[in-house]
PDB file of N, CA and C in Angstrom:
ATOM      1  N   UNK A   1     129.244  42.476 165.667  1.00  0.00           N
ATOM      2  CA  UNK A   1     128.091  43.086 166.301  1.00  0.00           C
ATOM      3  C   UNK A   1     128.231  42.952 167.822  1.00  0.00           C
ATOM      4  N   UNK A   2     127.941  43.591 168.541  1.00  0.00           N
ATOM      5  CA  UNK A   2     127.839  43.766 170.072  1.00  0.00           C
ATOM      6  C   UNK A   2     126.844  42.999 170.832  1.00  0.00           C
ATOM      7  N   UNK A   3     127.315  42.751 171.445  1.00  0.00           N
ATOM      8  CA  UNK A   3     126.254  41.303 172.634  1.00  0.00           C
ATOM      9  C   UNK A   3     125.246  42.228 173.218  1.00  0.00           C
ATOM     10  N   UNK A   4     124.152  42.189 173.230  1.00  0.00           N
ATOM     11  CA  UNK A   4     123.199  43.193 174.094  1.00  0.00           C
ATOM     12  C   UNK A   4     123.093  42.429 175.465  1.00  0.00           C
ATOM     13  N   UNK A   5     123.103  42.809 176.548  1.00  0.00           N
ATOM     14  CA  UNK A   5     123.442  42.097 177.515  1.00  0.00           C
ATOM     15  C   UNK A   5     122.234  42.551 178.749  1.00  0.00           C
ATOM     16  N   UNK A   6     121.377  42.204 178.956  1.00  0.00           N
ATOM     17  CA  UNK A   6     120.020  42.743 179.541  1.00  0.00           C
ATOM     18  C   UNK A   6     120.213  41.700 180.927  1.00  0.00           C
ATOM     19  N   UNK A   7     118.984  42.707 182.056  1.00  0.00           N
ATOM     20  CA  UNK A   7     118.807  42.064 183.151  1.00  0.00           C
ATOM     21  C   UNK A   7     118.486  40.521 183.070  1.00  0.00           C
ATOM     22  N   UNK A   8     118.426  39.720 184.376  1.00  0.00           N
ATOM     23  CA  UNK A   8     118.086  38.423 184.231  1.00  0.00           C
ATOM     24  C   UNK A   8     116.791  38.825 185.156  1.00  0.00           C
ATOM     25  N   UNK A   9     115.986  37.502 185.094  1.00  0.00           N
ATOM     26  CA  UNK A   9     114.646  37.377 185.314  1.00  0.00           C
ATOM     27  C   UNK A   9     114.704  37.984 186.716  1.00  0.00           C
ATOM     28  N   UNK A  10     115.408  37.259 187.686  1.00  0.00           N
ATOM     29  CA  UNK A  10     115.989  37.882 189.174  1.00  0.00           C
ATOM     30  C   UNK A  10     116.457  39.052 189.250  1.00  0.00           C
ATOM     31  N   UNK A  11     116.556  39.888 188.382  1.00  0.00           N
ATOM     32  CA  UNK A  11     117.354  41.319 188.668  1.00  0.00           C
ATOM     33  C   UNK A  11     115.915  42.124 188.729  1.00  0.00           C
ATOM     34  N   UNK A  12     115.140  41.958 187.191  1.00  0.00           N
ATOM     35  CA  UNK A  12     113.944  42.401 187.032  1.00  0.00           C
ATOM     36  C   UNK A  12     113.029  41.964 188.608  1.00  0.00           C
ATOM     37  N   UNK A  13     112.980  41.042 189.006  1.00  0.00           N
ATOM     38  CA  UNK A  13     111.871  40.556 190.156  1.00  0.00           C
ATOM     39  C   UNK A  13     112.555  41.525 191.304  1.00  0.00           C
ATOM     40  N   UNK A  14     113.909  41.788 191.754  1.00  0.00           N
ATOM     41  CA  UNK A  14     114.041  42.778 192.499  1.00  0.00           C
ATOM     42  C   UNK A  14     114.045  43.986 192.418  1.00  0.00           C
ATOM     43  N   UNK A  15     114.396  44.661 190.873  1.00  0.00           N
ATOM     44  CA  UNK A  15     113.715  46.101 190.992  1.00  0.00           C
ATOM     45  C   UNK A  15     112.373  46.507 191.013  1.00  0.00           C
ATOM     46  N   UNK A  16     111.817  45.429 190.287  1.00  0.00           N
ATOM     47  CA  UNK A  16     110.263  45.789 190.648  1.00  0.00           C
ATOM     48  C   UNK A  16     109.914  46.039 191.899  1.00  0.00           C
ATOM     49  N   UNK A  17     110.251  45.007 192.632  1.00  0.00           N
ATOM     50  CA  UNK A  17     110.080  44.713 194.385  1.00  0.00           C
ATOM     51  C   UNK A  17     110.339  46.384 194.726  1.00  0.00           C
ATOM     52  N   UNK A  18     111.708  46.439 194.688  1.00  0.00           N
ATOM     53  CA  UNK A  18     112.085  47.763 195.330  1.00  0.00           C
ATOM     54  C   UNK A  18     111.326  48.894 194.825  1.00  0.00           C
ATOM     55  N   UNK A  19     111.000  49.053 193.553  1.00  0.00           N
ATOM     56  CA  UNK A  19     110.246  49.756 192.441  1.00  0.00           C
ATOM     57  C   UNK A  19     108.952  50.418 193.349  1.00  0.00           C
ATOM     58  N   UNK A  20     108.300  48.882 193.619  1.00  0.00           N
ATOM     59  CA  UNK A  20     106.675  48.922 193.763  1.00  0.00           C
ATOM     60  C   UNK A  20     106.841  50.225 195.137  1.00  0.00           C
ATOM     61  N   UNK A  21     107.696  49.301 196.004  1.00  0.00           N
ATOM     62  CA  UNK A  21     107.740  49.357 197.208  1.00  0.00           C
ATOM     63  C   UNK A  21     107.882  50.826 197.333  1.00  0.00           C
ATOM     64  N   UNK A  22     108.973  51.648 197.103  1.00  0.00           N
ATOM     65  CA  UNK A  22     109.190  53.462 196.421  1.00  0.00           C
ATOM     66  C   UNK A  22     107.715  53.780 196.572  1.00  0.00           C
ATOM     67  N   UNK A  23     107.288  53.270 194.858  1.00  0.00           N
ATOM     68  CA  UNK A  23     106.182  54.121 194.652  1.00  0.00           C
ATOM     69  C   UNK A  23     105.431  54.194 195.989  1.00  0.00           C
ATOM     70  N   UNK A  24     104.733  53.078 196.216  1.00  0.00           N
ATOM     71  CA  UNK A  24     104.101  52.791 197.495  1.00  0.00           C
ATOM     72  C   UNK A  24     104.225  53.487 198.469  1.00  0.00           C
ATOM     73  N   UNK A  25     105.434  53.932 198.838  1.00  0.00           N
ATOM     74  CA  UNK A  25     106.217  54.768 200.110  1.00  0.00           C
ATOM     75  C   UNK A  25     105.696  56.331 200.066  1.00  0.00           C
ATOM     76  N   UNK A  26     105.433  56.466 198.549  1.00  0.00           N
ATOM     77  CA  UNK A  26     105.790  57.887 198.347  1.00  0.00           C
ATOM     78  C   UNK A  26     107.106  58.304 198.044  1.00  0.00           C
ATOM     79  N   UNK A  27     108.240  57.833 197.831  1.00  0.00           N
ATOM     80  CA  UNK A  27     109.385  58.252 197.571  1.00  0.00           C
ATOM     81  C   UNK A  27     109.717  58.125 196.262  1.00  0.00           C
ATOM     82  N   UNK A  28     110.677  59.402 196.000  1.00  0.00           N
ATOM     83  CA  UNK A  28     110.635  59.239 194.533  1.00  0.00           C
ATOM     84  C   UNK A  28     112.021  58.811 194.150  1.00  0.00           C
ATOM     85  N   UNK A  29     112.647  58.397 193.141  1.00  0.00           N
ATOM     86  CA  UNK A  29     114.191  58.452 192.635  1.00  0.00           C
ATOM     87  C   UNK A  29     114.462  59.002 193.315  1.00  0.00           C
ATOM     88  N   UNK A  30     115.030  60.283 193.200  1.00  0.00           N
ATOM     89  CA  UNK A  30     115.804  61.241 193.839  1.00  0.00           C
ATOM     90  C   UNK A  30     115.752  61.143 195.038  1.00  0.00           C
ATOM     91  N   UNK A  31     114.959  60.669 196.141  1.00  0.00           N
ATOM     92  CA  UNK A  31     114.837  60.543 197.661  1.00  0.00           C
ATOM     93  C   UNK A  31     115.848  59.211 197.769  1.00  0.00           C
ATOM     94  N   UNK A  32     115.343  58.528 197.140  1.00  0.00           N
ATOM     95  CA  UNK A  32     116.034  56.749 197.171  1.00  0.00           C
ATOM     96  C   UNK A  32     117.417  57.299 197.244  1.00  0.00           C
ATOM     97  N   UNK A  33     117.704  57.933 195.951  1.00  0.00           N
ATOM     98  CA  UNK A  33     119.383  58.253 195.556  1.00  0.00           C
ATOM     99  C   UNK A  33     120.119  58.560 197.083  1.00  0.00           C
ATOM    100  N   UNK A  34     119.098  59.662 197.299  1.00  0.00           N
ATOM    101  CA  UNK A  34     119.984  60.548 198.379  1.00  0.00           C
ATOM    102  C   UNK A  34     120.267  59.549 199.772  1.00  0.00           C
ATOM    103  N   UNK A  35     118.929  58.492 199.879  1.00  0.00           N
ATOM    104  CA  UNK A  35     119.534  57.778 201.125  1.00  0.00           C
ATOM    105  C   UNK A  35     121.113  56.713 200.972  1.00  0.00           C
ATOM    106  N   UNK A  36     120.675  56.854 199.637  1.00  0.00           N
ATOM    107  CA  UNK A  36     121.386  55.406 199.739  1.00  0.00           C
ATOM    108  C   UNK A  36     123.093  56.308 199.162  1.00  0.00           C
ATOM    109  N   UNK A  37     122.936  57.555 198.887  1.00  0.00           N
ATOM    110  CA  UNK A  37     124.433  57.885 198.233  1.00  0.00           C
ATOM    111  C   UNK A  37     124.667  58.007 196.822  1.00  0.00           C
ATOM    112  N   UNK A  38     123.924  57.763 196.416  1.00  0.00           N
ATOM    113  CA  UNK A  38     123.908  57.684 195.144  1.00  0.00           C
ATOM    114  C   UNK A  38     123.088  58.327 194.092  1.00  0.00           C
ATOM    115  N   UNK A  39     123.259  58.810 192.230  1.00  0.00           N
ATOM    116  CA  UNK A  39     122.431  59.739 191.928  1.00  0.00           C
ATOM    117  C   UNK A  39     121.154  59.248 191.478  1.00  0.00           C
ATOM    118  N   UNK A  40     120.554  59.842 191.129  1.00  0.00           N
ATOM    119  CA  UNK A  40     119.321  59.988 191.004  1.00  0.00           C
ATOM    120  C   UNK A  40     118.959  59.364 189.680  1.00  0.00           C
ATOM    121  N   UNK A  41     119.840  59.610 188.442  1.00  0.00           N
ATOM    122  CA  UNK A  41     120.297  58.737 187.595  1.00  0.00           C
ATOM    123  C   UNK A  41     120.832  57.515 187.290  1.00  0.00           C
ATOM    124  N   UNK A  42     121.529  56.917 188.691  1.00  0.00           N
ATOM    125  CA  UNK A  42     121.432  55.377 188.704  1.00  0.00           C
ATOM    126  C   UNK A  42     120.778  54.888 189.012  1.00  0.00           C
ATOM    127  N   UNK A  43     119.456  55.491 189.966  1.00  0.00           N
ATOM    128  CA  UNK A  43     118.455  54.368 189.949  1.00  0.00           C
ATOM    129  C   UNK A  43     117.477  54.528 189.182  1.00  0.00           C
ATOM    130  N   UNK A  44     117.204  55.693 188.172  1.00  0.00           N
ATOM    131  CA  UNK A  44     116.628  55.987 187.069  1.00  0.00           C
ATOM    132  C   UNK A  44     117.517  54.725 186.183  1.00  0.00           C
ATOM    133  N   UNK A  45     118.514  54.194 185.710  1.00  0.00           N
ATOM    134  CA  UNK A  45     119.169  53.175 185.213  1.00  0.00           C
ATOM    135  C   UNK A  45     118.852  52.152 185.646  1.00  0.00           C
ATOM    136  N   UNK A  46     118.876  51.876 187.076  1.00  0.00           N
ATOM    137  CA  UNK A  46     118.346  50.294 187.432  1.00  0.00           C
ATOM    138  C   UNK A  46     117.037  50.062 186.882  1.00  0.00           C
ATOM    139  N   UNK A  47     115.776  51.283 187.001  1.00  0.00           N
ATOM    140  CA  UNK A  47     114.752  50.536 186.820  1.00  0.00           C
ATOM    141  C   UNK A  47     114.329  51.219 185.525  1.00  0.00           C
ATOM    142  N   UNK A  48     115.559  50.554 184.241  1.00  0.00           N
ATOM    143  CA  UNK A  48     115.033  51.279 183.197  1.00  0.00           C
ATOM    144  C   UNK A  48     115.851  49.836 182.565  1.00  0.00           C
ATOM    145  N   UNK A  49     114.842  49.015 181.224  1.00  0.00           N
ATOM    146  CA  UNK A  49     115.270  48.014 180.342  1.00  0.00           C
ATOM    147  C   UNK A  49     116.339  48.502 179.482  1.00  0.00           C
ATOM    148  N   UNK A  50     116.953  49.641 179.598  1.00  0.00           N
ATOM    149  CA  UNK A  50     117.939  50.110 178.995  1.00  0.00           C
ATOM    150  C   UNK A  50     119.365  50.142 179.412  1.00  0.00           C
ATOM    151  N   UNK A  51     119.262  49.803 180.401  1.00  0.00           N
ATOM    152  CA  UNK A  51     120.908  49.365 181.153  1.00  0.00           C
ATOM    153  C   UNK A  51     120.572  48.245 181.849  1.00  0.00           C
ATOM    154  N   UNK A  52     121.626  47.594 182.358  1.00  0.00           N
ATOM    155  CA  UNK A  52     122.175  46.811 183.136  1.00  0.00           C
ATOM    156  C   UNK A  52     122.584  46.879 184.587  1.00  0.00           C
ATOM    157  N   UNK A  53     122.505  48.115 184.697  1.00  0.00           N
ATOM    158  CA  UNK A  53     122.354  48.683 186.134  1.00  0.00           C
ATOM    159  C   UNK A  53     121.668  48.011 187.088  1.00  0.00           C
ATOM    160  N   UNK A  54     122.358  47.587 188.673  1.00  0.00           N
ATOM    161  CA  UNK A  54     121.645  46.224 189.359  1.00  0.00           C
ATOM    162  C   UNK A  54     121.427  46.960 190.744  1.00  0.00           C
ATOM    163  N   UNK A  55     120.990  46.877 192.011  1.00  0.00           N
ATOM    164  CA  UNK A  55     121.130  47.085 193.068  1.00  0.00           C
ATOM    165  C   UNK A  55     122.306  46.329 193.724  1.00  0.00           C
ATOM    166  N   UNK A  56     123.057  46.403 194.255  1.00  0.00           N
ATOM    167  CA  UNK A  56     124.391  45.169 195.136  1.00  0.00           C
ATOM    168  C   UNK A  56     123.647  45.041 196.092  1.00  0.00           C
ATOM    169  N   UNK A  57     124.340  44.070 196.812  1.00  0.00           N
ATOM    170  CA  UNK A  57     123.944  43.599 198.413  1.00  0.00           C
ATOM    171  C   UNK A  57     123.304  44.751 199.170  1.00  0.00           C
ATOM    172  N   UNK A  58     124.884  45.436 199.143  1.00  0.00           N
ATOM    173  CA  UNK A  58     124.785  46.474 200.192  1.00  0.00           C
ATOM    174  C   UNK A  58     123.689  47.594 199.961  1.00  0.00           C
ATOM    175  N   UNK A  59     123.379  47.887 199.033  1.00  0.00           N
ATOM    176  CA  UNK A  59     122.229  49.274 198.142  1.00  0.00           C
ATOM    177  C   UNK A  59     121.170  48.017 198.748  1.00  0.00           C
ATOM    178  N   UNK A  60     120.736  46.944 198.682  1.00  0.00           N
ATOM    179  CA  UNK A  60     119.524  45.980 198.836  1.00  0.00           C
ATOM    180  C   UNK A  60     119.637  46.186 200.498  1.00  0.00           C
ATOM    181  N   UNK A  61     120.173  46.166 201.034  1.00  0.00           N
ATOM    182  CA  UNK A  61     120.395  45.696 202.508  1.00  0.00           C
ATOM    183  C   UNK A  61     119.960  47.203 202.906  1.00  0.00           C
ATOM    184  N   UNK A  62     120.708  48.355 202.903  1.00  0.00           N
ATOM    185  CA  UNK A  62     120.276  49.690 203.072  1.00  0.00           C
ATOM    186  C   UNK A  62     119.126  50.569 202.590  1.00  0.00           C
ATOM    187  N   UNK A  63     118.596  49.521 201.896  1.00  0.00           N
ATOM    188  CA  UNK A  63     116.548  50.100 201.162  1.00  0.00           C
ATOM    189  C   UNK A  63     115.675  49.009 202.152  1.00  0.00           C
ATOM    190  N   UNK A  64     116.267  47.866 202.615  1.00  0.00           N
ATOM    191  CA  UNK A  64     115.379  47.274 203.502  1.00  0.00           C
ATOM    192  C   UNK A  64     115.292  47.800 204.861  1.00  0.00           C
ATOM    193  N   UNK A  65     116.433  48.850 205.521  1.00  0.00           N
ATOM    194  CA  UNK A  65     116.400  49.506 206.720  1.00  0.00           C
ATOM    195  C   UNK A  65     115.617  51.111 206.070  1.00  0.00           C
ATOM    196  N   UNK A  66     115.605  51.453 205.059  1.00  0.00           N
ATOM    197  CA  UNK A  66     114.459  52.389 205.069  1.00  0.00           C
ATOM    198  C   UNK A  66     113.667  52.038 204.879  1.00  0.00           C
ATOM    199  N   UNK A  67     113.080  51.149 204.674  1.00  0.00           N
ATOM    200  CA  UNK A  67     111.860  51.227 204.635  1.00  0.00           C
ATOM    201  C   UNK A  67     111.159  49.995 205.483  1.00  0.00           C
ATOM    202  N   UNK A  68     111.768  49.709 206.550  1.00  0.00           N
ATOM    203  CA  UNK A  68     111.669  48.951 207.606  1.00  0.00           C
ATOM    204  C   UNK A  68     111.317  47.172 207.318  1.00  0.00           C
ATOM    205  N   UNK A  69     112.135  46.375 206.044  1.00  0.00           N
ATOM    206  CA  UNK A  69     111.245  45.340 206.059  1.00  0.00           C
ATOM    207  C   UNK A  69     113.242  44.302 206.438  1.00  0.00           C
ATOM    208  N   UNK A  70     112.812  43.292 205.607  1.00  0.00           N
ATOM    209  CA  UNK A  70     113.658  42.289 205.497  1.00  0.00           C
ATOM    210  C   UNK A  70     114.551  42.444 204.176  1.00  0.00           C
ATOM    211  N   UNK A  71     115.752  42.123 203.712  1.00  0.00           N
ATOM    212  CA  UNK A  71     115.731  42.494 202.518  1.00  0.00           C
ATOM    213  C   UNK A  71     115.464  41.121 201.567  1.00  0.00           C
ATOM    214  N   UNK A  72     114.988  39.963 202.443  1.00  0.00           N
ATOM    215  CA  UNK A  72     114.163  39.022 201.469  1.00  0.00           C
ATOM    216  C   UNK A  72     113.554  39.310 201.440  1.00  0.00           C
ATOM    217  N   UNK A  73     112.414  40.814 201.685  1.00  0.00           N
ATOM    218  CA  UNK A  73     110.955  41.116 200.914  1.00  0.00           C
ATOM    219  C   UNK A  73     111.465  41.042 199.573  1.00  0.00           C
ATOM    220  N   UNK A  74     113.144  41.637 198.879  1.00  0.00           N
ATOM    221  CA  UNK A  74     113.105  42.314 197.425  1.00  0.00           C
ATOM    222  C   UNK A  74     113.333  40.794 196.884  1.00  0.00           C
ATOM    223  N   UNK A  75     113.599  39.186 197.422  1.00  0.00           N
ATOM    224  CA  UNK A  75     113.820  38.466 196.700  1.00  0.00           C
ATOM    225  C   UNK A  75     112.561  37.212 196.390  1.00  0.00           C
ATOM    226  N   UNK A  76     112.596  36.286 195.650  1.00  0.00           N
ATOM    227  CA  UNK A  76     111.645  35.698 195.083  1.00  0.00           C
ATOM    228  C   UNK A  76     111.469  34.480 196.304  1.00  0.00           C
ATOM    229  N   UNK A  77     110.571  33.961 196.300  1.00  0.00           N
ATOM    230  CA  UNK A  77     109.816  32.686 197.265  1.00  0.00           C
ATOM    231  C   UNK A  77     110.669  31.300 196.452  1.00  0.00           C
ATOM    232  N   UNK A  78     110.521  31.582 195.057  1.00  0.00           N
ATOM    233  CA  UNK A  78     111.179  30.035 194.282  1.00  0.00           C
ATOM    234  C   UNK A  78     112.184  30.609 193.637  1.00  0.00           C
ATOM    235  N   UNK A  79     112.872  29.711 193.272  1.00  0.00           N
ATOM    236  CA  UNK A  79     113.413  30.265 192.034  1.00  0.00           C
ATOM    237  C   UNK A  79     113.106  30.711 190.924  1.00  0.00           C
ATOM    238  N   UNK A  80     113.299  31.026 190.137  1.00  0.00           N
ATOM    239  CA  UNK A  80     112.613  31.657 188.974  1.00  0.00           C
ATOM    240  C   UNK A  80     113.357  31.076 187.269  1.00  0.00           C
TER     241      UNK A  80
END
């Protein structure tokens, strides 16, 4: 049988972050995709319990210059 292999608690706490933050903005998938290079379907994957799909550094670091914060807004205060 196949290992199902799902986000960790920290992956989930940063797409939400980035998630909220989108909605919030007004921006949709497809806007995100286009800044960052990427389709519209991988970040439909990141923030879907159905893949494993993560943000990297660099995709985290380049959503904190659009949308003007730190990119420790997308990470947690404690550990988790």
């Amino acid at each position: 049988m196949a290992k199902t292999i799902k986000k960790s608690t920290v992956d989930w706490y940063i797409v939400n972050k980035v998630r909220d933050l989108r909605i919030k903005r007004g921006m949709s998938q497809e806007e995100l995709a286009i800044h960052l290079g990427i389709s519209r379907g991988f970040v439909g994957h990141i923030e879907s319990p159905q893949f494993v799909s993560k943000y990297s550094l660099v995709q985290l670091n380049e959503i904190a210059k659009i949308f003007k914060c730190s990119p420790r807004d997308f990470l947690p205060e404690k550990p988790l």
